[in-house]
N, C-alpha and C. Protein backbone atom coordinates (compact mmCIF):
# COMPACT_ATOMS: atom_id res chain seq x y z
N UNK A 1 0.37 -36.46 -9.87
CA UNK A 1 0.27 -35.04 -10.17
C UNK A 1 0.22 -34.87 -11.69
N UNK A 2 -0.85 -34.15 -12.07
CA UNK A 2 -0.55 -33.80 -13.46
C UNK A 2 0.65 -32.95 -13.95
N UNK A 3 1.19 -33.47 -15.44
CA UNK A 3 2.37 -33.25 -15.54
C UNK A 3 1.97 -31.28 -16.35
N UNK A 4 0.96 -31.28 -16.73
CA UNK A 4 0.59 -30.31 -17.04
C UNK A 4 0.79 -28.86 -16.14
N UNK A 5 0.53 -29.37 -14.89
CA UNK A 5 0.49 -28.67 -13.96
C UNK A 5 1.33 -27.88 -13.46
N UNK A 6 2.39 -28.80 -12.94
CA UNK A 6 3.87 -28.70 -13.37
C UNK A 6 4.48 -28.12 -14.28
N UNK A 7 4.29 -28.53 -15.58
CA UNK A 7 4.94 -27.69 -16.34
C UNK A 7 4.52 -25.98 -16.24
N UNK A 8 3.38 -25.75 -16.01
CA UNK A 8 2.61 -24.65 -15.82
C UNK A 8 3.43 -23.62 -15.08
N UNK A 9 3.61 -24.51 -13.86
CA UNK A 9 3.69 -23.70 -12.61
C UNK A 9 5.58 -23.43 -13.04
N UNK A 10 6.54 -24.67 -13.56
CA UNK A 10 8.04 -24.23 -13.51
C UNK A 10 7.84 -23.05 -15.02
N UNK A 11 6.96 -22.79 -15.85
CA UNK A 11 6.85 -21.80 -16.52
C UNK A 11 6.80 -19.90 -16.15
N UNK A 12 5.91 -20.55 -15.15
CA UNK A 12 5.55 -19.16 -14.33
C UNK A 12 6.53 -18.64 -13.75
N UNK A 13 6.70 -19.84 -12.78
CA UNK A 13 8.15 -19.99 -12.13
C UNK A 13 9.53 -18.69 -12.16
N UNK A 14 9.72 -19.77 -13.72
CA UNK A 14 10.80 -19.09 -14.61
C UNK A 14 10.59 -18.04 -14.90
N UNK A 15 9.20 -17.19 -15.50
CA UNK A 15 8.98 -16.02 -15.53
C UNK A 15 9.22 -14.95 -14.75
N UNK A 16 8.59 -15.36 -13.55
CA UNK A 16 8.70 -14.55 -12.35
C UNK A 16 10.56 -14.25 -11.78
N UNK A 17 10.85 -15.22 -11.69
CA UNK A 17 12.31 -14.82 -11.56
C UNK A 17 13.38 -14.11 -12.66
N UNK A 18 12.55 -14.45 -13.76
CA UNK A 18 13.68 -13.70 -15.01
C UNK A 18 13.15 -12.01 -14.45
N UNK A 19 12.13 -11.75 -14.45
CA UNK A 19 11.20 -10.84 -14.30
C UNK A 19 11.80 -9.56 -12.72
N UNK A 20 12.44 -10.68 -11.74
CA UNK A 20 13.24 -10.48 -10.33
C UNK A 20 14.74 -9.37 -11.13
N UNK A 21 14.99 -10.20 -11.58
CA UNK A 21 16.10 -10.24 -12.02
C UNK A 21 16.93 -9.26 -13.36
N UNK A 22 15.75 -8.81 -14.09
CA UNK A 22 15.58 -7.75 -14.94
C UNK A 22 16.38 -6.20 -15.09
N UNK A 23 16.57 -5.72 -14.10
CA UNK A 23 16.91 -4.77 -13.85
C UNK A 23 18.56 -4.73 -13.18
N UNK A 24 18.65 -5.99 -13.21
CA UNK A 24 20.30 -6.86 -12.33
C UNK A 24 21.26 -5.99 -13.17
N UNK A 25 22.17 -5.41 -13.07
CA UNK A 25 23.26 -4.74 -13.91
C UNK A 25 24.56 -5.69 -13.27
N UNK A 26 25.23 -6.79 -13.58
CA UNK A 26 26.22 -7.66 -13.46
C UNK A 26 27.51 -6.46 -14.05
N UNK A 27 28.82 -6.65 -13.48
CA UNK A 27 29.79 -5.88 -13.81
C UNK A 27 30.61 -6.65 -14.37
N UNK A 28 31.78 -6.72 -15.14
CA UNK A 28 32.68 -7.59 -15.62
C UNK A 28 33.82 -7.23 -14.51
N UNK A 29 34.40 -7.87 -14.64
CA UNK A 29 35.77 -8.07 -13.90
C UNK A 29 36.50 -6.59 -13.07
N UNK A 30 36.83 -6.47 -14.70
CA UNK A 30 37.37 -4.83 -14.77
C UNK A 30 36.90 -3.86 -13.69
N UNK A 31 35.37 -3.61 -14.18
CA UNK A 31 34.97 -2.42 -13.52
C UNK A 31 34.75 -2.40 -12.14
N UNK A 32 34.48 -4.10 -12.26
CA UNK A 32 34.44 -4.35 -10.61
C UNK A 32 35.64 -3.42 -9.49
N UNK A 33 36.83 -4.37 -10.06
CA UNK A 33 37.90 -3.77 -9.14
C UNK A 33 37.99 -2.25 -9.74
N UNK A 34 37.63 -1.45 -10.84
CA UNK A 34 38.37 -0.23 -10.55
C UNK A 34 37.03 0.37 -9.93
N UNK A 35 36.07 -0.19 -9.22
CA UNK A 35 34.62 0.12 -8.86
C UNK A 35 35.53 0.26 -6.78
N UNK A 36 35.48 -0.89 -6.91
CA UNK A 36 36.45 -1.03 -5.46
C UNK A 36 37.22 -0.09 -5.21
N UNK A 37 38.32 0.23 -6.12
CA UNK A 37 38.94 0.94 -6.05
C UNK A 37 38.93 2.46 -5.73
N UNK A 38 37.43 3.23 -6.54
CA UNK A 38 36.97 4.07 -6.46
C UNK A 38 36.90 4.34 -5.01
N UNK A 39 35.89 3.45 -4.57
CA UNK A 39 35.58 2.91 -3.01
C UNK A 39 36.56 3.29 -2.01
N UNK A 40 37.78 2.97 -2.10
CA UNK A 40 39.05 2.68 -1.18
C UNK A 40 39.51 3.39 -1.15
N UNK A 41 39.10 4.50 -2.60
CA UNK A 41 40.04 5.88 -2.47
C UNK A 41 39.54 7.05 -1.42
N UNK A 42 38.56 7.10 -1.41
CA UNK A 42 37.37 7.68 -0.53
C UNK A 42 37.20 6.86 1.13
N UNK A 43 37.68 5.63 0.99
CA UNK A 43 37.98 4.96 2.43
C UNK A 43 38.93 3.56 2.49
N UNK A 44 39.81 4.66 2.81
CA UNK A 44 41.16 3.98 2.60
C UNK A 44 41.09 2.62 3.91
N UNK A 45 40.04 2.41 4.70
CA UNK A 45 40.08 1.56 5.60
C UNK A 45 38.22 1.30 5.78
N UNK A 46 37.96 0.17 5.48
CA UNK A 46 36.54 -0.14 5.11
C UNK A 46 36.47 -1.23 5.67
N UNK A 47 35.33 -1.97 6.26
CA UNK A 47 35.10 -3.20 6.78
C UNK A 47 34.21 -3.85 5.72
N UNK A 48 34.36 -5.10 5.76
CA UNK A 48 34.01 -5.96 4.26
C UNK A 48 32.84 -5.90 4.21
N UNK A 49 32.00 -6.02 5.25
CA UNK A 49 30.22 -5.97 5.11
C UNK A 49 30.05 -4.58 4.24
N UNK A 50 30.43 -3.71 4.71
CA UNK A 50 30.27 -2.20 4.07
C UNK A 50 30.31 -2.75 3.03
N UNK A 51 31.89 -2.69 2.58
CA UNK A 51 32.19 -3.15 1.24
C UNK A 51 31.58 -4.06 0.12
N UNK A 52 30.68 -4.95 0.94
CA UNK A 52 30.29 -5.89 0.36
C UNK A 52 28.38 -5.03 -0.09
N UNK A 53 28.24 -4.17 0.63
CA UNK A 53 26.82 -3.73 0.60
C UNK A 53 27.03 -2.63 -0.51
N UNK A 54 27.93 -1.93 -0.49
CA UNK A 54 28.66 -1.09 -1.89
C UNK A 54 28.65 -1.65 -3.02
N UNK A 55 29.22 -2.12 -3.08
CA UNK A 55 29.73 -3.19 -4.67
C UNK A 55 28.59 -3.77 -4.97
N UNK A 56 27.64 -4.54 -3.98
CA UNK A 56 26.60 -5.62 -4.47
C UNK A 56 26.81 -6.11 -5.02
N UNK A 57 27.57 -7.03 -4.83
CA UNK A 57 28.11 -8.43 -5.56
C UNK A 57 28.32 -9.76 -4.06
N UNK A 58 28.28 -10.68 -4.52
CA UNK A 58 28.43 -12.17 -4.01
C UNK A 58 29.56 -11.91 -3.06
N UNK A 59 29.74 -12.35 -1.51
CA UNK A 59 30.60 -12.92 -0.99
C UNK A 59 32.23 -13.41 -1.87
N UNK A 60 31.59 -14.26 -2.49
CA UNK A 60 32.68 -15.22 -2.74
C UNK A 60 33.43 -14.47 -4.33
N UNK A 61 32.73 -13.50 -5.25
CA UNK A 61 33.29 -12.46 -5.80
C UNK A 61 34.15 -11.41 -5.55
N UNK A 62 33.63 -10.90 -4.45
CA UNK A 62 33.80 -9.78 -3.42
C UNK A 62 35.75 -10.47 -3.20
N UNK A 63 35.20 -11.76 -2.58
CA UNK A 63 36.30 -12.49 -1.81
C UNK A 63 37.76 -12.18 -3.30
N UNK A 64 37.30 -12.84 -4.11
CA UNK A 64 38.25 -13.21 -5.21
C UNK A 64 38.76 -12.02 -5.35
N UNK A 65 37.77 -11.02 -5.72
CA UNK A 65 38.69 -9.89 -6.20
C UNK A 65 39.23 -9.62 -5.14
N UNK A 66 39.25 -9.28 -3.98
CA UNK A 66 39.91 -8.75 -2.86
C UNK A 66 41.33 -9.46 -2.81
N UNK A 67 41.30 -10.62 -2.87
CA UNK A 67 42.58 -11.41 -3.26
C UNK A 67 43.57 -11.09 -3.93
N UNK A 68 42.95 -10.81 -5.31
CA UNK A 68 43.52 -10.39 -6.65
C UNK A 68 44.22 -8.90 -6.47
N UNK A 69 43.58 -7.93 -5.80
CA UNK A 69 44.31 -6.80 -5.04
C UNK A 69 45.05 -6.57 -4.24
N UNK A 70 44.89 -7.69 -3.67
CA UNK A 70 46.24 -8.11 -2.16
C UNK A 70 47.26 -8.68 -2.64
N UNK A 71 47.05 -9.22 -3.63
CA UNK A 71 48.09 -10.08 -4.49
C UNK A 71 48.72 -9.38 -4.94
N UNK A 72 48.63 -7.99 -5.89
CA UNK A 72 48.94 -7.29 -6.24
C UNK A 72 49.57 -5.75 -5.55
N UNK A 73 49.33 -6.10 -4.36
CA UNK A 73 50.14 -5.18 -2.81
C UNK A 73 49.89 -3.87 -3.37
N UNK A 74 48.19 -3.90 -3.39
CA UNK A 74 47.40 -2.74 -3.68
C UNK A 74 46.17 -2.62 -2.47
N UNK A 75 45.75 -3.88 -1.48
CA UNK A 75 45.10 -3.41 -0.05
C UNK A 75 45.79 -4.65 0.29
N UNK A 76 45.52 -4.58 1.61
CA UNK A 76 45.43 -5.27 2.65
C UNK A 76 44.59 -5.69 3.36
N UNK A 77 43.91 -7.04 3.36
CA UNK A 77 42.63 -7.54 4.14
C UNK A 77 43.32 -8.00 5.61
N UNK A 78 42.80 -7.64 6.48
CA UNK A 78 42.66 -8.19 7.88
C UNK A 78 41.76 -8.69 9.04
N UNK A 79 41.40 -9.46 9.30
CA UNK A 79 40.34 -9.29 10.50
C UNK A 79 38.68 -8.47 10.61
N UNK A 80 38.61 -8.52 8.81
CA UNK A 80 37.28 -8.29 8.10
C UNK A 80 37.38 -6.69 8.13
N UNK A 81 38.65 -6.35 7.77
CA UNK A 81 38.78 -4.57 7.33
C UNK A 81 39.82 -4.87 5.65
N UNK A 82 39.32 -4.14 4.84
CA UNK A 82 40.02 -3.71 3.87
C UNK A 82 40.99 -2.63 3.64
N UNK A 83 42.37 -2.18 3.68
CA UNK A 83 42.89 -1.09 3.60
C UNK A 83 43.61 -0.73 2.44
N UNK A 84 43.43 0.61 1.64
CA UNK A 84 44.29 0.51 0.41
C UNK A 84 45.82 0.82 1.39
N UNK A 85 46.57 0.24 0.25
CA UNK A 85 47.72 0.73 0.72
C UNK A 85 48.95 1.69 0.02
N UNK A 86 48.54 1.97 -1.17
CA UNK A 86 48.84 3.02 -1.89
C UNK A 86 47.57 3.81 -2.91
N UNK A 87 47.92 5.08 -3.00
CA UNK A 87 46.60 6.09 -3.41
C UNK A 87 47.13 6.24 -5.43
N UNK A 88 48.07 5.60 -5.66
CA UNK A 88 48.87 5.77 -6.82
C UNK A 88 47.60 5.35 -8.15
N UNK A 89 46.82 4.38 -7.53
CA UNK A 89 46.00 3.65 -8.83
C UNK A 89 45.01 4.51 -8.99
């Protein structure tokens, strides 16, 4: 295979996906959870798919922070439902 070719095509490649990806607004940490939070105040009992289609963020993000709030005996995850458990924050 020409190496030319290749290079060509992982150029384009790369273009096309930076190009996907452009308009991506990534959240930091912070806003995430007080983003959730917003969320929980308005539905104090949410199932994680919802939740997860809200936020638009990763599974395994989604996951962490949810942790980090349970940890903090601010919701309660169960059986793929989220519940706040105080309205104070």
């Amino acid at each position: 295979m020409d190496i030319w070719k290749t290079f060509k095509f992982e150029l384009k490649f790369r273009s096309n996906v930076q190009n996907l990806f452009k308009d991506v607004i990534y959240l930091k940490k912070e806003d995430r959870i007080s983003y959730l939070l917003d969320i929980l105040s308005s539905n104090p009992s949410i199932h994680i798919h919802k939740l997860q289609q809200l936020v638009d963020s990763s599974v395994s993000t989604l996951r962490r922070d949810l942790i980090e709030l349970e940890t903090n005996g601010i919701i309660k995850r169960s059986f793929g439902l989220v519940t706040l458990l105080r309205k104070d924050n």
